[in-house]
N, C-alpha and C. Protein backbone atom coordinates (compact mmCIF):
# COMPACT_ATOMS: atom_id res chain seq x y z
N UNK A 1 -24.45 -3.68 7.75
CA UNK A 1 -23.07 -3.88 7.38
C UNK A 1 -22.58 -2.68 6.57
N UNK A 2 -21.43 -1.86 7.25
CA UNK A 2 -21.00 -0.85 6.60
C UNK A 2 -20.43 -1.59 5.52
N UNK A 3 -20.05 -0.73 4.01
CA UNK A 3 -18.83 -1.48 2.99
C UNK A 3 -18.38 0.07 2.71
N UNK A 4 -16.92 -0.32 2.92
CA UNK A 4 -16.33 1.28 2.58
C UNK A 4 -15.41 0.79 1.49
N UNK A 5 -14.81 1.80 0.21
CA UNK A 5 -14.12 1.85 -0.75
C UNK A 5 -13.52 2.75 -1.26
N UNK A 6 -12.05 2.70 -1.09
CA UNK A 6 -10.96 3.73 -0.99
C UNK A 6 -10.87 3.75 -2.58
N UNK A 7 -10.19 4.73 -3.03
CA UNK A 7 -10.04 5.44 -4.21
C UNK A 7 -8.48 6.75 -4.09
N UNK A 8 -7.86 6.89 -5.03
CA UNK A 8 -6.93 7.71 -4.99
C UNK A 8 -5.30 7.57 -4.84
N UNK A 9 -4.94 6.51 -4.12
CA UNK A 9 -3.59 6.26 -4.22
C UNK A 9 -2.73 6.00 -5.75
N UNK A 10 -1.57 6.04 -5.70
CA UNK A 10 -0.74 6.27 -6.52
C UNK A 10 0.70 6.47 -6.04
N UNK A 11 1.26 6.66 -7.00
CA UNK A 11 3.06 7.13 -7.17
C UNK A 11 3.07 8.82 -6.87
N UNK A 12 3.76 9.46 -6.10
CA UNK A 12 3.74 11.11 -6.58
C UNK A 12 5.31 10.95 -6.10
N UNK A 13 5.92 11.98 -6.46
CA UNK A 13 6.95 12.71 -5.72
C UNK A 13 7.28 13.07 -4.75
N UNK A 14 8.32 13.27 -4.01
CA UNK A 14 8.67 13.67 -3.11
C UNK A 14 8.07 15.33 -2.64
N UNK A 15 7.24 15.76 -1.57
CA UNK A 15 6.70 17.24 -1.97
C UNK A 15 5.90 17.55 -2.61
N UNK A 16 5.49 16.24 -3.54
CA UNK A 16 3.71 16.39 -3.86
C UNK A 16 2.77 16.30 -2.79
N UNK A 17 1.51 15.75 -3.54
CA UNK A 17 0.28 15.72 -3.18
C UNK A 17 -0.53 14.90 -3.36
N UNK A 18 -1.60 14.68 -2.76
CA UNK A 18 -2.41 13.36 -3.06
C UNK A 18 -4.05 13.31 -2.07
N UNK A 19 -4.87 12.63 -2.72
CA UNK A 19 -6.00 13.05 -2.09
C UNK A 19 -6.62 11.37 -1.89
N UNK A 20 -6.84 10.80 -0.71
CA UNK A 20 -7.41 9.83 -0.86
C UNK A 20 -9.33 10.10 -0.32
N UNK A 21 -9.97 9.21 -0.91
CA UNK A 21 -11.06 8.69 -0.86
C UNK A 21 -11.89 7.48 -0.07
N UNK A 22 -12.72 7.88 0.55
CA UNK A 22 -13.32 6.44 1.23
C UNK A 22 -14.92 6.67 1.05
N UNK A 23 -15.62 6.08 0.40
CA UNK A 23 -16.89 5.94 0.14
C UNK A 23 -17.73 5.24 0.85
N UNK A 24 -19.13 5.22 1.69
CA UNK A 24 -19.20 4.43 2.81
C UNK A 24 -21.09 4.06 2.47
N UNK A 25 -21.23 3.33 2.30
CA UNK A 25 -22.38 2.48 1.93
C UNK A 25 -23.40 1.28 3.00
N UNK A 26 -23.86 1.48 3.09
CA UNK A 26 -24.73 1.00 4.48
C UNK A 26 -24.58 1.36 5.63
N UNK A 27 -24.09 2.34 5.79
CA UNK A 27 -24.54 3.00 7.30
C UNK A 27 -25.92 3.34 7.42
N UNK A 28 -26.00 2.81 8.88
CA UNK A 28 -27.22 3.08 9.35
C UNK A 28 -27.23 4.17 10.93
N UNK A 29 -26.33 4.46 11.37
CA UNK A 29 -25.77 5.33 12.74
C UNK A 29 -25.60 6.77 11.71
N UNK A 30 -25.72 7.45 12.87
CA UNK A 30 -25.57 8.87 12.60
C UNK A 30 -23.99 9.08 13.64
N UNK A 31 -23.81 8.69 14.62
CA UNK A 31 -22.34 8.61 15.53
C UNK A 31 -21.85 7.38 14.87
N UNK A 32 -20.36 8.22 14.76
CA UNK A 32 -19.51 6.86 14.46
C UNK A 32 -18.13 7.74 14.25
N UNK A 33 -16.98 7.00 14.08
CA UNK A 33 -15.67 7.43 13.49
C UNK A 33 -14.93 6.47 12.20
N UNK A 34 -14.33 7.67 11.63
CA UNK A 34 -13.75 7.39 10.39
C UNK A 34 -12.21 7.91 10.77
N UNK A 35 -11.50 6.43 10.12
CA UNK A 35 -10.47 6.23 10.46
C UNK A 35 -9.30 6.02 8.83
N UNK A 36 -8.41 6.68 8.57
CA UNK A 36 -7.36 6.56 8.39
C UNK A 36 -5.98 5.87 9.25
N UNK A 37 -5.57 4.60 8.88
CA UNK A 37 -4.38 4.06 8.70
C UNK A 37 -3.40 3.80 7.82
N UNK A 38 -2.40 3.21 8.23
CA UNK A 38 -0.83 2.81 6.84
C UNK A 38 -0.64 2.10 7.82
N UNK A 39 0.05 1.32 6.63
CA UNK A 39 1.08 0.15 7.34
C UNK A 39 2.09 0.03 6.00
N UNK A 40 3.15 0.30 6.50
CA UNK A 40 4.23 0.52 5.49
C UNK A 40 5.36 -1.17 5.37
N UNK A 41 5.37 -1.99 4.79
CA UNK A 41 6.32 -2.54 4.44
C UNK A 41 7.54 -3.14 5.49
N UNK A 42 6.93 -4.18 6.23
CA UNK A 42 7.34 -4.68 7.49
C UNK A 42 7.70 -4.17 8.38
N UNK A 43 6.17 -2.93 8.72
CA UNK A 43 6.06 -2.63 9.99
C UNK A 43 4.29 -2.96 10.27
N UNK A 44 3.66 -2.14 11.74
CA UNK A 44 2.65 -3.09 11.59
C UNK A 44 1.95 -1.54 11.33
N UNK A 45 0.58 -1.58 11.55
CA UNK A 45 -0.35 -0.41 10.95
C UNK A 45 -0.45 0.11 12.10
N UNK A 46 -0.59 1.47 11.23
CA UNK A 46 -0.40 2.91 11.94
C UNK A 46 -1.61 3.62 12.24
N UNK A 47 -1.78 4.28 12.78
CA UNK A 47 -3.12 5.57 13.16
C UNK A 47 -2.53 6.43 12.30
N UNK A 48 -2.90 7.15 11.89
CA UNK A 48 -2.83 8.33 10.63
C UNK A 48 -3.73 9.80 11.23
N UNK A 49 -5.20 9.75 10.71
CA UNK A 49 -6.05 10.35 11.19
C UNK A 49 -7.11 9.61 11.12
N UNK A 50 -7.94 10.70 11.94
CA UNK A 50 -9.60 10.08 12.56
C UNK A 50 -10.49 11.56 12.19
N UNK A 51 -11.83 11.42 11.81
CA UNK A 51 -12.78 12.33 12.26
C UNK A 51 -14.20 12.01 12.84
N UNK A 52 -14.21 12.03 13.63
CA UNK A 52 -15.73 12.04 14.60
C UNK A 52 -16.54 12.86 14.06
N UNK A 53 -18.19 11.71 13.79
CA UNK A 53 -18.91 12.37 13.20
C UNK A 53 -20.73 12.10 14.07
N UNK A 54 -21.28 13.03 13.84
CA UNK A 54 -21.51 14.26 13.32
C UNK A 54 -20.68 15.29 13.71
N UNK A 55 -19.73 15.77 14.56
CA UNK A 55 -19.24 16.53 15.34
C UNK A 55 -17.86 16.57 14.62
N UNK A 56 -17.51 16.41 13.94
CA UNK A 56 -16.22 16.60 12.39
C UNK A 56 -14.89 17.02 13.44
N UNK A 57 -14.75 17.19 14.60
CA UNK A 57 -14.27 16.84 15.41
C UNK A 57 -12.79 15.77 14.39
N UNK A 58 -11.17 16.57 14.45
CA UNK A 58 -10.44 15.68 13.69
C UNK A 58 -9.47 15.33 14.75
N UNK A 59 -8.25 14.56 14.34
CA UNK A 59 -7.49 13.72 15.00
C UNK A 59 -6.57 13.37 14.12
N UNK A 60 -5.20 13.99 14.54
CA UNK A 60 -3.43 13.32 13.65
C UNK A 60 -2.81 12.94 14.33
N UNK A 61 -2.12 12.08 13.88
CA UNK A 61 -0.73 11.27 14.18
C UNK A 61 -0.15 12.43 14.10
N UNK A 62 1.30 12.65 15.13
CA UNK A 62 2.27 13.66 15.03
C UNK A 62 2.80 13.49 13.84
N UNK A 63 2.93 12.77 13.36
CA UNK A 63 3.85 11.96 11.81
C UNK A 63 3.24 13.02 10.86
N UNK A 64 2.08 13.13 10.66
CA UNK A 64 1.50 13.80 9.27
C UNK A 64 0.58 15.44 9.85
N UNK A 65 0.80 15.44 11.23
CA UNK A 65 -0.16 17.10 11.49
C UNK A 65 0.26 18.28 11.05
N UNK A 66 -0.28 19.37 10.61
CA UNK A 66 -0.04 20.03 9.73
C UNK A 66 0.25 19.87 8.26
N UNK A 67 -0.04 18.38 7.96
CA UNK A 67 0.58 17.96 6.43
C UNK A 67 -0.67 17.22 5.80
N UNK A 68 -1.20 16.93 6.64
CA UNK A 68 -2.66 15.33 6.14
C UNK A 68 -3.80 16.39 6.71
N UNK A 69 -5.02 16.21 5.70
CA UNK A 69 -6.15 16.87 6.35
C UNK A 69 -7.18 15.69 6.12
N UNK A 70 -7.89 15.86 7.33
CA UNK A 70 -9.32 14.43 6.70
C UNK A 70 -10.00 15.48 6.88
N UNK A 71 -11.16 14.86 5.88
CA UNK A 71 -12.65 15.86 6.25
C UNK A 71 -13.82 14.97 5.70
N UNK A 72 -14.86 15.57 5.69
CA UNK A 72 -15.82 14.88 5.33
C UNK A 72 -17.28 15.03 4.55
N UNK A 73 -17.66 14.87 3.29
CA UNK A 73 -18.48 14.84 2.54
C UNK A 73 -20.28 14.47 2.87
N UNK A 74 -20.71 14.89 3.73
CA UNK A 74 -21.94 14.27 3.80
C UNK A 74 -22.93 13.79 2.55
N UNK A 75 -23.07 14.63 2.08
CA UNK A 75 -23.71 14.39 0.42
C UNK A 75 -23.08 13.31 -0.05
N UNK A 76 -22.23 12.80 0.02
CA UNK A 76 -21.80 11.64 -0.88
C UNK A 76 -21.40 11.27 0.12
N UNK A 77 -21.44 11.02 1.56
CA UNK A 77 -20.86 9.82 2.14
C UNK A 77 -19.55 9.71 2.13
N UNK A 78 -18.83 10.41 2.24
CA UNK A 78 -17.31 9.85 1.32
C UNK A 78 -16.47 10.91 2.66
N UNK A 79 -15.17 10.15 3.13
CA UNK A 79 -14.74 10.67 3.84
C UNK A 79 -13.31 10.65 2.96
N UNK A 80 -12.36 12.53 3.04
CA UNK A 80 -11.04 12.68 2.35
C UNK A 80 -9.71 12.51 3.53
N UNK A 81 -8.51 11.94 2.66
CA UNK A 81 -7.59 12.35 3.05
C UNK A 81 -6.66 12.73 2.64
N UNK A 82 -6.76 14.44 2.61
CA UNK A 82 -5.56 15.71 1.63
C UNK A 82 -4.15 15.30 2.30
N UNK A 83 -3.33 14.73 1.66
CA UNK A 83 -2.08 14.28 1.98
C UNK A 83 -1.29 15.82 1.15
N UNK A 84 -0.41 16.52 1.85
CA UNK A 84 0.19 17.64 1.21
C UNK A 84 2.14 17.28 1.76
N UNK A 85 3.31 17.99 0.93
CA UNK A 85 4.69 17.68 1.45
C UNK A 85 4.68 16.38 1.84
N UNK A 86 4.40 15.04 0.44
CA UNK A 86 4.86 13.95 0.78
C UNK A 86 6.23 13.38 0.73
N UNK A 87 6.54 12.57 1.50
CA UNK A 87 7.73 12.03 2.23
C UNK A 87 8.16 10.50 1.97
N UNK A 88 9.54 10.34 1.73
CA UNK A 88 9.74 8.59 1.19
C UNK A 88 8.75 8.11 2.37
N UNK A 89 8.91 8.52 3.79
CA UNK A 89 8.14 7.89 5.12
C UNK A 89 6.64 7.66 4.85
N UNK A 90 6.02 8.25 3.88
CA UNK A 90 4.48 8.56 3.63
C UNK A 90 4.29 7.01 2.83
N UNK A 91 5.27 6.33 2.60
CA UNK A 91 4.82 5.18 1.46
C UNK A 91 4.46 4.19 2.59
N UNK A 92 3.14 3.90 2.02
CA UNK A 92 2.38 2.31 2.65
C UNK A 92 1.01 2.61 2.31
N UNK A 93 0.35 1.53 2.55
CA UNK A 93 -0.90 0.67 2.02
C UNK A 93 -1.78 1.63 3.07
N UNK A 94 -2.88 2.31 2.94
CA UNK A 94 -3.66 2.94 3.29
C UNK A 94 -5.22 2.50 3.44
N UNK A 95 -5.62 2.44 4.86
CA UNK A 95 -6.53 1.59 4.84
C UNK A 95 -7.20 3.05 5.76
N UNK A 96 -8.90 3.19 5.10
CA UNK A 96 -9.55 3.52 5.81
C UNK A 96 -11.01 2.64 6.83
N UNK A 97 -11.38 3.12 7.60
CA UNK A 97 -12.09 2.45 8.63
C UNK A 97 -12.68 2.95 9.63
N UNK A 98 -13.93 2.19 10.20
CA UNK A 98 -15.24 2.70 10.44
C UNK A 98 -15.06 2.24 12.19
N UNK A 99 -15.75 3.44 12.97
CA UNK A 99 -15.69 2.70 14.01
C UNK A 99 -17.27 3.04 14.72
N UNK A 100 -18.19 1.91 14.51
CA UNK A 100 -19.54 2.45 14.88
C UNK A 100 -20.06 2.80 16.27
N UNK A 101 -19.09 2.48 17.31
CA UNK A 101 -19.36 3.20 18.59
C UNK A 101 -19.33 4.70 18.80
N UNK A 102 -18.49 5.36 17.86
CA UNK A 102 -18.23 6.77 17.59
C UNK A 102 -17.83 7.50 18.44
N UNK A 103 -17.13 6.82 19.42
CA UNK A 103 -16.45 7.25 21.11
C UNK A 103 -14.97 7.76 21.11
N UNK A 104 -14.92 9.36 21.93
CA UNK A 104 -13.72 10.08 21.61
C UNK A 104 -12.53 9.01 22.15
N UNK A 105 -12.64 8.11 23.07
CA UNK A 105 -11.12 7.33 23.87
C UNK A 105 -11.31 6.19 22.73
N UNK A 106 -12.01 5.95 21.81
CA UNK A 106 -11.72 4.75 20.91
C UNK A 106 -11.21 5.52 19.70
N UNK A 107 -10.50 6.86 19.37
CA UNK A 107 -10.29 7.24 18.28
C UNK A 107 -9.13 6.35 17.32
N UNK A 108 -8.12 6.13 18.43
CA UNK A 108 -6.75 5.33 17.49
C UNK A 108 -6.38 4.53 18.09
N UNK A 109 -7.84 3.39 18.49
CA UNK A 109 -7.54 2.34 18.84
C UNK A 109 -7.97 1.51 17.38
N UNK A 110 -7.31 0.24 16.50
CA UNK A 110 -8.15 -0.24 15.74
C UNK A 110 -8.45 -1.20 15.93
N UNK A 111 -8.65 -1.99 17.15
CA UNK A 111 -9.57 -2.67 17.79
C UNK A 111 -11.09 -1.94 17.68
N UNK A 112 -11.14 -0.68 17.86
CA UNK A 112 -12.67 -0.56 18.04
C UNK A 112 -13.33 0.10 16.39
N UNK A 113 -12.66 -0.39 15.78
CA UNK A 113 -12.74 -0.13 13.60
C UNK A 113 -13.47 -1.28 13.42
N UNK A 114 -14.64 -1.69 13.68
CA UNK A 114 -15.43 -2.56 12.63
C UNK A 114 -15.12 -3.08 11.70
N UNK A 115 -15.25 -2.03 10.51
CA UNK A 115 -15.21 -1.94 9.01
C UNK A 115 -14.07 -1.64 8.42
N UNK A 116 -13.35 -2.20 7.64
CA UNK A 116 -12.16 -1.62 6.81
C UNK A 116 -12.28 -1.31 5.25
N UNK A 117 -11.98 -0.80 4.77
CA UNK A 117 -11.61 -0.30 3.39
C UNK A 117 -10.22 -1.84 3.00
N UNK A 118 -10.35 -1.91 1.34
CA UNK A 118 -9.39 -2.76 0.85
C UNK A 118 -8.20 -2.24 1.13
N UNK A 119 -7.74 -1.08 0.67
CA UNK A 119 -6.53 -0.81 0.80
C UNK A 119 -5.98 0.10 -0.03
N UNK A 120 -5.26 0.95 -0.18
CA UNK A 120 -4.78 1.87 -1.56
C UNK A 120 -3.25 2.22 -1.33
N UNK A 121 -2.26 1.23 -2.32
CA UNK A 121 -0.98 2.06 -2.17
C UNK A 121 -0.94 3.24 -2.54
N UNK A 122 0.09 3.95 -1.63
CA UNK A 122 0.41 5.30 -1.54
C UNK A 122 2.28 5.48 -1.46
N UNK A 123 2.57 5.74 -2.69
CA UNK A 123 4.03 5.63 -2.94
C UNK A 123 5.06 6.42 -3.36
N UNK A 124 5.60 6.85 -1.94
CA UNK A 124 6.33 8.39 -2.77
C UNK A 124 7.69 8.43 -3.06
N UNK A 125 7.81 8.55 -3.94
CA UNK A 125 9.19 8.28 -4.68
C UNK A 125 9.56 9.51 -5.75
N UNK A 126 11.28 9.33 -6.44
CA UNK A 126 11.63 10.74 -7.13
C UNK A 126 11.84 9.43 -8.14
């Protein structure tokens, strides 16, 4: 049983910055994908980004490319997401998530996400 645990959300500004966190604890696979979503405030949840791993291999939503970077920590397990030029649109609940088949056509499906993270608001406002 994977258990993953997000870290980092907050309030920033419009044109800030922000770094979220996902910490990932009982893995036992070496293939798998790590998934970034939102779901903003009566809409339903979004694909964000993905990175395929071992092969770090990444994946954006048109919404945030060139603006969101994921990457990934092996030493600590911990997969990032560098949110840069945030946007009122950037506000919602941020869920990261595990997908242990680790298959490129299951990237931003979250049917094939196992594991989820609790959740971390992410709220950009002036």
């Amino acid at each position: 049983q994977v258990h993953l645990v997000e870290s980092g959300g907050g309030l920033v500004q419009p044109g800030g910055s922000l770094r979220l966190s996902c910490a990932a604890s009982g893995r036992t696979r070496n293939n798998f994908n790590i998934a970034w979503f939102r779901q903003a405030p009566g809409q339903e949840r979004k694909f964000v980004a993905a990175i395929r791993c071992p092969i770090r291999a990444t994946y954006y939503a048109d919404s945030v490319k060139g603006r969101f970077t994921i990457s990934r920590d092996n030493a600590k397990n911990t997969v990032y997401l560098q949110m840069s030029r945030l946007n009122p649109d950037d506000t919602a609940v941020y869920y990261c998530a595990e997908d242990p088949g680790g298959s490129l056509s299951s990237v931003g499906n979250q049917a094939a996400y196992a594991y989820w993270g609790q959740g971390n608001q992410v709220t950009v406002s002036s």
